[in-house]
Protein backbone atom coordinates (compact mmCIF):
# COMPACT_ATOMS: atom_id res chain seq x y z
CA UNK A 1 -6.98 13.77 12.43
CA UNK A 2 -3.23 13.43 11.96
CA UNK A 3 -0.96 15.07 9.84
CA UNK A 4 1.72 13.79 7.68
CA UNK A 5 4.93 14.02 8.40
CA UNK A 6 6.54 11.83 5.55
CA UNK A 7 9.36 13.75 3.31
CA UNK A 8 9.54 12.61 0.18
CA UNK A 9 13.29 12.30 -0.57
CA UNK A 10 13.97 13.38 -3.95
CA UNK A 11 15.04 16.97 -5.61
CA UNK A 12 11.88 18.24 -5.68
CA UNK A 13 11.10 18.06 -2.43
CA UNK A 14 14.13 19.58 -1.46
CA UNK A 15 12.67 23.03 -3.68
CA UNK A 16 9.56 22.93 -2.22
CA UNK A 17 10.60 23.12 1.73
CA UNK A 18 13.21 25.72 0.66
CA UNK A 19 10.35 27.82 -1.20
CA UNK A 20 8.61 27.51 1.38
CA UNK A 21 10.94 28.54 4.33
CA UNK A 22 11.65 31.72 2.28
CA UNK A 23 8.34 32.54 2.77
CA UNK A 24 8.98 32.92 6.24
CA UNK A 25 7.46 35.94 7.77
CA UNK A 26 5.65 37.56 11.09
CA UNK A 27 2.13 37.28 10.00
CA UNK A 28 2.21 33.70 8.91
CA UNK A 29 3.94 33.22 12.28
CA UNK A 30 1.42 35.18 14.19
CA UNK A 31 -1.48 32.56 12.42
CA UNK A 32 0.18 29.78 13.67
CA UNK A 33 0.39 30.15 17.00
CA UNK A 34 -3.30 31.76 16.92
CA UNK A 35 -4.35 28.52 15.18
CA UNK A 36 -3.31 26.65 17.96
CA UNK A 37 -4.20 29.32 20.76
CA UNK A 38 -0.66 28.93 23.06
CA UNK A 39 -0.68 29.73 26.48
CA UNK A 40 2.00 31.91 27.83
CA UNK A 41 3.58 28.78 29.41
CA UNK A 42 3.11 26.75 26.38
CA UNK A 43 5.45 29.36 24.08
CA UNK A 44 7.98 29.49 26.64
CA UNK A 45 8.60 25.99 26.09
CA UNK A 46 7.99 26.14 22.34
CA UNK A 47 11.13 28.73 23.02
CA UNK A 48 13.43 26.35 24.29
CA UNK A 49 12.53 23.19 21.99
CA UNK A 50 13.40 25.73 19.07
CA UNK A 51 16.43 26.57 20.58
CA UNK A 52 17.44 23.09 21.32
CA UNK A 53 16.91 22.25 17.45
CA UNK A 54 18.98 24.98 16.55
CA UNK A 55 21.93 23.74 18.39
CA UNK A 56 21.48 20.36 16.82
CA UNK A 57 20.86 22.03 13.46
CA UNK A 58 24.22 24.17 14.01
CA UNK A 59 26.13 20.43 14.27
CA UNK A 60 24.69 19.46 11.27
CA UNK A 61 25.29 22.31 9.06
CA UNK A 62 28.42 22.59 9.83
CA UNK A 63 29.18 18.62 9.80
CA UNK A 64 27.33 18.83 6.37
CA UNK A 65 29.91 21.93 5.06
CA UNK A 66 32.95 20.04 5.96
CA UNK A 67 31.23 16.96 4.03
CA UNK A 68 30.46 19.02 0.82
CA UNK A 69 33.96 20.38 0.38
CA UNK A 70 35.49 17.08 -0.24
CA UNK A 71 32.50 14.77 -1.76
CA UNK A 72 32.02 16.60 -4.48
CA UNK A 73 36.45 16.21 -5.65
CA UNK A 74 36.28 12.29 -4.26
CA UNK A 75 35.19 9.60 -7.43
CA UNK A 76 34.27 7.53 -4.98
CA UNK A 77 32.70 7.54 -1.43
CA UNK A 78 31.24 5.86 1.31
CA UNK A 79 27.96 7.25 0.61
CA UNK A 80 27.01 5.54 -2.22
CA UNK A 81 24.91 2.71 -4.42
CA UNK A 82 22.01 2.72 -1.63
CA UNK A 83 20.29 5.77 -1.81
CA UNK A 84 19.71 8.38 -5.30
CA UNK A 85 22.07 12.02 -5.28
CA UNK A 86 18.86 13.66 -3.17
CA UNK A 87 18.55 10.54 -0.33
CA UNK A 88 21.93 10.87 0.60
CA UNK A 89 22.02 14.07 1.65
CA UNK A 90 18.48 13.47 3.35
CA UNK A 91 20.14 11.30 5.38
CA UNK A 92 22.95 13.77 6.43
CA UNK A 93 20.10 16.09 7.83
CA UNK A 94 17.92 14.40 9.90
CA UNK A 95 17.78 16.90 12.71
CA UNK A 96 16.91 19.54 10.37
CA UNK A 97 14.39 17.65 8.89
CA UNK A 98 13.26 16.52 12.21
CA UNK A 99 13.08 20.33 13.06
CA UNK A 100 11.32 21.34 10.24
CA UNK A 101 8.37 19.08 10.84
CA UNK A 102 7.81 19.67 14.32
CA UNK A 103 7.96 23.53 13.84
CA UNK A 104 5.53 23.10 11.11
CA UNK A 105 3.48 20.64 13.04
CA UNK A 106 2.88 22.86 16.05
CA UNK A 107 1.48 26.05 13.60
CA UNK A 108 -1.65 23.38 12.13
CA UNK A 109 -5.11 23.74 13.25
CA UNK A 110 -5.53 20.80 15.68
CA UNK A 111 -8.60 18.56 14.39
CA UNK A 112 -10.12 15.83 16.22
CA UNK A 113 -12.34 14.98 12.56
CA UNK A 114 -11.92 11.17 10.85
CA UNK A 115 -10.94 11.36 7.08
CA UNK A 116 -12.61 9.11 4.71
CA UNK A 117 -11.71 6.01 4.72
CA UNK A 118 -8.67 5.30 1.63
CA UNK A 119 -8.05 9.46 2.55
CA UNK A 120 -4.50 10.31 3.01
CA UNK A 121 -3.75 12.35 6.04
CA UNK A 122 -2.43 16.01 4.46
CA UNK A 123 0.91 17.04 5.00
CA UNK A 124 1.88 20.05 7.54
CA UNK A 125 3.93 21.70 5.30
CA UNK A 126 0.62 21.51 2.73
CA UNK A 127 -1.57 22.96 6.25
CA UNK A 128 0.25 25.35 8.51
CA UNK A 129 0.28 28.55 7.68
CA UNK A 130 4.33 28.60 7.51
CA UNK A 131 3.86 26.50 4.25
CA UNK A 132 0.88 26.73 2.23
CA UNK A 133 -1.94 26.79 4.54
CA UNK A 134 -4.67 29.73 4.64
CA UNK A 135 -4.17 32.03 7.39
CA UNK A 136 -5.63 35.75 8.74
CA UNK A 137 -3.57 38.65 9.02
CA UNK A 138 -3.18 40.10 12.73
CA UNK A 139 -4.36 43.71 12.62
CA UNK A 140 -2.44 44.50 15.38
CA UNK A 141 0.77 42.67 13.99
CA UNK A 142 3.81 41.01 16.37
CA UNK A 143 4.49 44.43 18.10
CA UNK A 144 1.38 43.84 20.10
CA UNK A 145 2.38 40.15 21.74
CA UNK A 146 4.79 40.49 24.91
CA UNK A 147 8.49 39.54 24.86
CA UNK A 148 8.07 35.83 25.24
CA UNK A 149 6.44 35.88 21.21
CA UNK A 150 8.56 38.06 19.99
CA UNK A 151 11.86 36.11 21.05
CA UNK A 152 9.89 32.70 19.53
CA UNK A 153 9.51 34.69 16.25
CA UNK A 154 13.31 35.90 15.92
CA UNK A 155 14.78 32.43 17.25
CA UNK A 156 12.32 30.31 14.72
CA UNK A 157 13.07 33.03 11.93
CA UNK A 158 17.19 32.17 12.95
CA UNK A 159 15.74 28.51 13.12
CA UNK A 160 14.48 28.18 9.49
CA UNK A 161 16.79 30.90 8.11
CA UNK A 162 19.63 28.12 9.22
CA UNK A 163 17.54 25.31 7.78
CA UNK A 164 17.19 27.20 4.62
CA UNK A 165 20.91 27.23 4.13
CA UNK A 166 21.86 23.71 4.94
CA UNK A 167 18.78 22.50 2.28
CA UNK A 168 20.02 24.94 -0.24
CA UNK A 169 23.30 23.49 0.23
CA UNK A 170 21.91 20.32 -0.40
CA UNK A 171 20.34 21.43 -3.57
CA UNK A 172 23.39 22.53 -4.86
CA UNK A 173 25.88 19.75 -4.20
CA UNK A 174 23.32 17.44 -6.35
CA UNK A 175 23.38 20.27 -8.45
CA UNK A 176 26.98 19.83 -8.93
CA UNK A 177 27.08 15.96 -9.09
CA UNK A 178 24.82 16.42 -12.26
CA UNK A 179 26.63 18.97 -13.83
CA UNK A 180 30.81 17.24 -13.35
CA UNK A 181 28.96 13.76 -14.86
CA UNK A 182 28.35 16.23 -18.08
CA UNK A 183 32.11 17.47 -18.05
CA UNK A 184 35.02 14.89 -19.28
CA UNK A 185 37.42 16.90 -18.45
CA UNK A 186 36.42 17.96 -14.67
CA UNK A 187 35.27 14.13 -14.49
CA UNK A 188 38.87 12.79 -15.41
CA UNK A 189 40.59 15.02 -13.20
CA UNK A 190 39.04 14.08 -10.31
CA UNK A 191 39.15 10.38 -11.17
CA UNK A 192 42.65 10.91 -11.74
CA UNK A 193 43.25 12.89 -8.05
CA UNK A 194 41.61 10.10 -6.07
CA UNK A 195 43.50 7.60 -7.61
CA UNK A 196 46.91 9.48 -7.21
CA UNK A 197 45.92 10.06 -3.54
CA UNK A 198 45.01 6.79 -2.95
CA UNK A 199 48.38 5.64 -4.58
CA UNK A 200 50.25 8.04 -2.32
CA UNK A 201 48.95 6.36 1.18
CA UNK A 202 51.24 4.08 2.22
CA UNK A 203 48.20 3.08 5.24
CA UNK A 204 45.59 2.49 1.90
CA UNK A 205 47.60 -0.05 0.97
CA UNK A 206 48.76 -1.63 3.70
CA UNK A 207 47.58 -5.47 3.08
CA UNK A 208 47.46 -5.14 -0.21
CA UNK A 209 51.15 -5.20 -1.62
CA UNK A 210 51.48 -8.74 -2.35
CA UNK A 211 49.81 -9.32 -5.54
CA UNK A 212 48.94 -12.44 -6.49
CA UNK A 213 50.57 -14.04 -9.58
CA UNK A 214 47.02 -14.09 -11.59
CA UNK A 215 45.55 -10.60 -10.52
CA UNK A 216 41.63 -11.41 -9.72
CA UNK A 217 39.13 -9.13 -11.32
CA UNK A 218 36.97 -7.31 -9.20
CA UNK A 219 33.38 -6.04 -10.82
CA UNK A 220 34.39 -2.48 -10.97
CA UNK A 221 37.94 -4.23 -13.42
CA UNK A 222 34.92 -6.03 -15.23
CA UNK A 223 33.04 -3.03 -15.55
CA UNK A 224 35.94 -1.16 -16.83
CA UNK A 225 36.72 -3.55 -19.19
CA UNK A 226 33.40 -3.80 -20.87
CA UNK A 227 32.58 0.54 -21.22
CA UNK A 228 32.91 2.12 -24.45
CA UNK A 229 35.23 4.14 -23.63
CA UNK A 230 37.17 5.84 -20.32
CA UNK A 231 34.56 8.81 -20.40
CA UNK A 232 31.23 6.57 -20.52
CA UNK A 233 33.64 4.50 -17.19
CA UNK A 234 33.83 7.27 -15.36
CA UNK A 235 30.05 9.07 -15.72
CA UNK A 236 28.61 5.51 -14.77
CA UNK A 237 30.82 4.98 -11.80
CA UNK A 238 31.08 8.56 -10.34
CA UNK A 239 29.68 8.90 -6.90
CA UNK A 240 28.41 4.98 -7.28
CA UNK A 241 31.21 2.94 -6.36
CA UNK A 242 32.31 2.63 -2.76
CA UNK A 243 36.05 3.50 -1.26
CA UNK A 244 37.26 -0.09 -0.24
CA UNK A 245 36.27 -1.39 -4.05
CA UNK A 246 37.30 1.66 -5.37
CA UNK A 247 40.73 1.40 -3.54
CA UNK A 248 41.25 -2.20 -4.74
CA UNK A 249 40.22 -1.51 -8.34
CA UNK A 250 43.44 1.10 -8.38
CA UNK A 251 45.81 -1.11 -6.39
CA UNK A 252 44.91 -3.67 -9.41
CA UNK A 253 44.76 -1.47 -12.56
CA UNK A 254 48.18 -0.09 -11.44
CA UNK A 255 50.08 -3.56 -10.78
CA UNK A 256 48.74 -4.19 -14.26
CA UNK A 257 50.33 -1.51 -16.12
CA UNK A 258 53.56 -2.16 -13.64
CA UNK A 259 53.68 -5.78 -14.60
CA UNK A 260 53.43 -4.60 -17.98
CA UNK A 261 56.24 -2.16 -17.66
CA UNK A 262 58.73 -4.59 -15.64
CA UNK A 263 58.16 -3.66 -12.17
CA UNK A 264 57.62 -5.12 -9.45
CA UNK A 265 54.91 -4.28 -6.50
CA UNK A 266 56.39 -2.65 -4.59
CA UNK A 267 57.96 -0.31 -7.25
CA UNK A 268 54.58 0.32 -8.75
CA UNK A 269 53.31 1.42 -5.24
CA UNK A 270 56.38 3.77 -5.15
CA UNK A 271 56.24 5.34 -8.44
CA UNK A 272 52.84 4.60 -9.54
CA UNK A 273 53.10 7.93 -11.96
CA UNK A 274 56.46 7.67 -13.03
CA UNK A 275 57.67 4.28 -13.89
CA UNK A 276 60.31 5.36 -16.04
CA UNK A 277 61.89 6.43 -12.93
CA UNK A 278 62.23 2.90 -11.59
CA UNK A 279 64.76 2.31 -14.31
CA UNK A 280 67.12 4.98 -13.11
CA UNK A 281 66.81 3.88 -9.65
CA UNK A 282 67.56 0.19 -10.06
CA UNK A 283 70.64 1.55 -11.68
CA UNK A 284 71.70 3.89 -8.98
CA UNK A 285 71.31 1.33 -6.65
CA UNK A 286 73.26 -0.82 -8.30
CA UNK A 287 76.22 1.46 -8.96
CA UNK A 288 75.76 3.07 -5.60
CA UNK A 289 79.29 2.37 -4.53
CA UNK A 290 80.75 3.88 -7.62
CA UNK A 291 79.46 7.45 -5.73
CA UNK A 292 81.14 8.92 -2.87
CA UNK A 293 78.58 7.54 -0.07
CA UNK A 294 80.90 5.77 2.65
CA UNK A 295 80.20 7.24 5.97
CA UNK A 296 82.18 5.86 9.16
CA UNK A 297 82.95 2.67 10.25
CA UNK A 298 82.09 0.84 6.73
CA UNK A 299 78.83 2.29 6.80
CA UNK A 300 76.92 4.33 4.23
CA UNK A 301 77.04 7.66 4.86
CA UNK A 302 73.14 9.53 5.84
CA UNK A 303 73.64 12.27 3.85
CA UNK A 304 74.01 11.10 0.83
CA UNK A 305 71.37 8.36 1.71
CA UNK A 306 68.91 11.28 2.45
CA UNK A 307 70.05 13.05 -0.90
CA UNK A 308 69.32 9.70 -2.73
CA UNK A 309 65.72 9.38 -1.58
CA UNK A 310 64.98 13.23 -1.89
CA UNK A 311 65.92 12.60 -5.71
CA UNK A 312 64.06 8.97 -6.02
CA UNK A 313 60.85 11.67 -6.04
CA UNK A 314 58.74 9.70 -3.80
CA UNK A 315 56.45 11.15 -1.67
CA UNK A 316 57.66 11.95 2.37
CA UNK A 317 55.28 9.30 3.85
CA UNK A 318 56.79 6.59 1.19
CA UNK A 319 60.72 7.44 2.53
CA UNK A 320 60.73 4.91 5.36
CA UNK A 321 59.51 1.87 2.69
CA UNK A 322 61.77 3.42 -0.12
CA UNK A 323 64.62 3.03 1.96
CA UNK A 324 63.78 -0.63 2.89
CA UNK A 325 63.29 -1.12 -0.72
CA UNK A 326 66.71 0.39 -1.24
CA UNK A 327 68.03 -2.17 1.50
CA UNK A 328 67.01 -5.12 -0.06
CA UNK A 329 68.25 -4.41 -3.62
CA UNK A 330 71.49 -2.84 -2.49
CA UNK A 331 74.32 -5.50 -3.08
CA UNK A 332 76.93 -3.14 -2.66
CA UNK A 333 80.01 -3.51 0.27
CA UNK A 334 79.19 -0.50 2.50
CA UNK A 335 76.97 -1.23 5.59
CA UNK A 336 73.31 0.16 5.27
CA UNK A 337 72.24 2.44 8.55
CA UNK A 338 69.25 1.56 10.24
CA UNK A 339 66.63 3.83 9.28
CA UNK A 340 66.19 6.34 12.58
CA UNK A 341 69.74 7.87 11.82
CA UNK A 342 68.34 8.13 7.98
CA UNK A 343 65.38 9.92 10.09
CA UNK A 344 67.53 11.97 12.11
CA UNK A 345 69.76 13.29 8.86
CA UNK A 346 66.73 13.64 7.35
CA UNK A 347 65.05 16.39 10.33
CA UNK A 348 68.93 18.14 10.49
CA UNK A 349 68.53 18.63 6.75
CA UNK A 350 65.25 20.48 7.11
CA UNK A 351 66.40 22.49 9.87
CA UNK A 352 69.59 23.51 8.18
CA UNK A 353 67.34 24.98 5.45
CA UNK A 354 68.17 22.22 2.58
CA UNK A 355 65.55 21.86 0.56
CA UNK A 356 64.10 18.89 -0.93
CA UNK A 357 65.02 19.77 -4.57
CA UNK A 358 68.63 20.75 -3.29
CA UNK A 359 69.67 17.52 -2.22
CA UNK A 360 67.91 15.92 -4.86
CA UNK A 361 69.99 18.03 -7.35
CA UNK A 362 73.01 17.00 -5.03
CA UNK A 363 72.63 12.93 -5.56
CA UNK A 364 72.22 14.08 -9.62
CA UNK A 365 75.96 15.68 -9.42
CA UNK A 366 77.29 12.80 -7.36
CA UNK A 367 75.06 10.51 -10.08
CA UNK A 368 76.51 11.94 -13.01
CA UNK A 369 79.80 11.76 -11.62
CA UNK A 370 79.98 8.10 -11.37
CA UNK A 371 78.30 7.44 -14.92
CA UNK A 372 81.30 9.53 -16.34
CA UNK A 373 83.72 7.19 -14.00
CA UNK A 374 81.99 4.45 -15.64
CA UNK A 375 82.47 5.84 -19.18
CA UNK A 376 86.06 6.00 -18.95
């Protein structure tokens, strides 16, 4: 007769194995090797197959911690629409899983009997005595076995103790999941991070700056176009809409609004948040020569460049394209640097101990300074 090995992958399951591993103890442990009446030789290299799975296991609970800190703040992921909250995270611990059963398959009574025909085979975890099956306390208790046992108990105690963890973990993150769909606010938030971080990587969006003239509609636009409302948008699409679609649903929904506010592309991928900014910049641009930026030889001068993209707001990793944005609108007479002595400026600043609000606040004098000029 064969046992089952088949693990059912949904939330309950997940409980059951977890109640059961808590459970753990020497007598149970004792049973199952007396159910199967090991040989010295035969525990020795039950010994080292536990130990391998606990190496594995330690990849995959840590690889699974790293995993949970940021699914859980991402709206969307590459882990979605094919599997339920509980699948998912099956699938992220296999070798545990994998551990699990053959730990619990090695502890059954070995059976040569046939089942009845339409009879399902029962599980291990229903059968050995480390889940639910009967077993017979050891009068003489673990003390009594030689070292061999005794190191097979304490590494398959660290075995499922480990196990226990990385399932509870498990439990917990689709604990979680249920609980931000049920909070708005939480729910925004996070909808409104990943789209801010998505809006701040200048490698996201590489490809996808030129916009055509009629923006298409993807099915996550559609979809956001028919909900009720924002709130019923954002509990339907949590954790079910994948990064690439994701990412081209923002690129779109923000060249909307930027088209609908007078920019242009590539000013709503530089101030995506702030497009009341864009006015002020086109202006300094255009006035830039009013301002005391000429640096030698009919050139513009790199502090004052540096100073002017400091106080544009942008984020660091948006500088270089900022400035090449700056380059094509300038119309001024002054000679724009190429951008590795803006670079350069841009390190000696940092090392000089300017910060990036100081030169910011710098450009603003030299700013204001011109508009009065102008008012005269």
């Amino acid at each position: 007769m064969r046992y089952s090995t088949i693990v059912e992958k949904d939330d309950k399951t997940l409980l059951e194995i977890i109640d059961m591993l808590e459970q753990f103890e020497k007598d149970k442990f004792i049973a199952g090797l007396q159910m199967r009446h090991y040989s010295l030789f035969q525990i020795e290299q039950t010994l080292d197959m536990v130990r391998s799975y606990q190496a594995r296991m330690n990849i995959e609970s840590r690889a699974l911690v790293n995993f949970s800190e940021s699914f859980i703040q991402q709206f969307a992921t590459d882990n979605n629409k094919c599997f339920k909250e509980a699948q998912r995270y099956f699938n992220r611990i296999r070798s545990t899983l994998c551990a699990l059963k053959k730990v619990f398959q090695m502890t059954c009574h070995k059976s040569m009997a046939q089942l009845p025909e339409g009879t399902e085979n029962p599980s291990v975890f229903e059968r050995s005595p480390l889940g639910k099956g009967a077993y017979m306390v050891d009068m003489y208790g673990l003390a009594s076995y030689n070292d061999v046992v005794q190191h097979l108990y304490h590494e398959m105690e660290t075995l499922l103790t480990t196990a226990t963890t990385i399932l509870s973990l498990c439990h917990q993150m689709i604990e979680n999941e249920a609980m931000i769909r049920e909070d708005t606010d939480l729910l925004k938030s996070i909808y409104l991070n990943s789209c801010q971080q998505l809006m701040g990587s200048v490698r996201e969006y590489a490809g996808l700056m030129e916009a055509p003239e009629q923006l298409p509609e993807t099915e996550l636009n559609k979809r956001r176009r028919k909900a009720r409302s924002m709130d019923d948008f954002l509990k339907a699409e949590y954790h079910n809409v994948a990064k690439q679609e994701f990412k081209k649903y923002v690129w779109l929904e923000a060249v909307r609004q930027g088209r609908n506010d007078g920019l242009t592309e590539e000013e709503t991928f530089l101030w995506p948040n702030n497009h009341e900014k864009v006015q002020a910049v086109r202006w300094a641009i255009e006035n830039f020569d009013m301002m005391d930026v000429e640096g030698q030889l009919g050139k513009l001068d790199s502090v004052s460049m540096v100073c002017f993209l400091k106080w544009c707001g942008v984020e660091r990793a948006k500088e270089k394209r900022l400035y090449q944005y700056f380059c094509d609108t300038y119309k001024g007479r002054l000679q724009p640097l190429v951008w590795s002595s803006i670079s350069k400026e841009r390190k000696e600043q940092r090392e000089r101990g300017v910060t990036d609000r100081g030169a910011a606040a710098t450009f603003q004098r030299m700013l204001d300074a011109a508009s009065e000029l102008l008012a005269v």
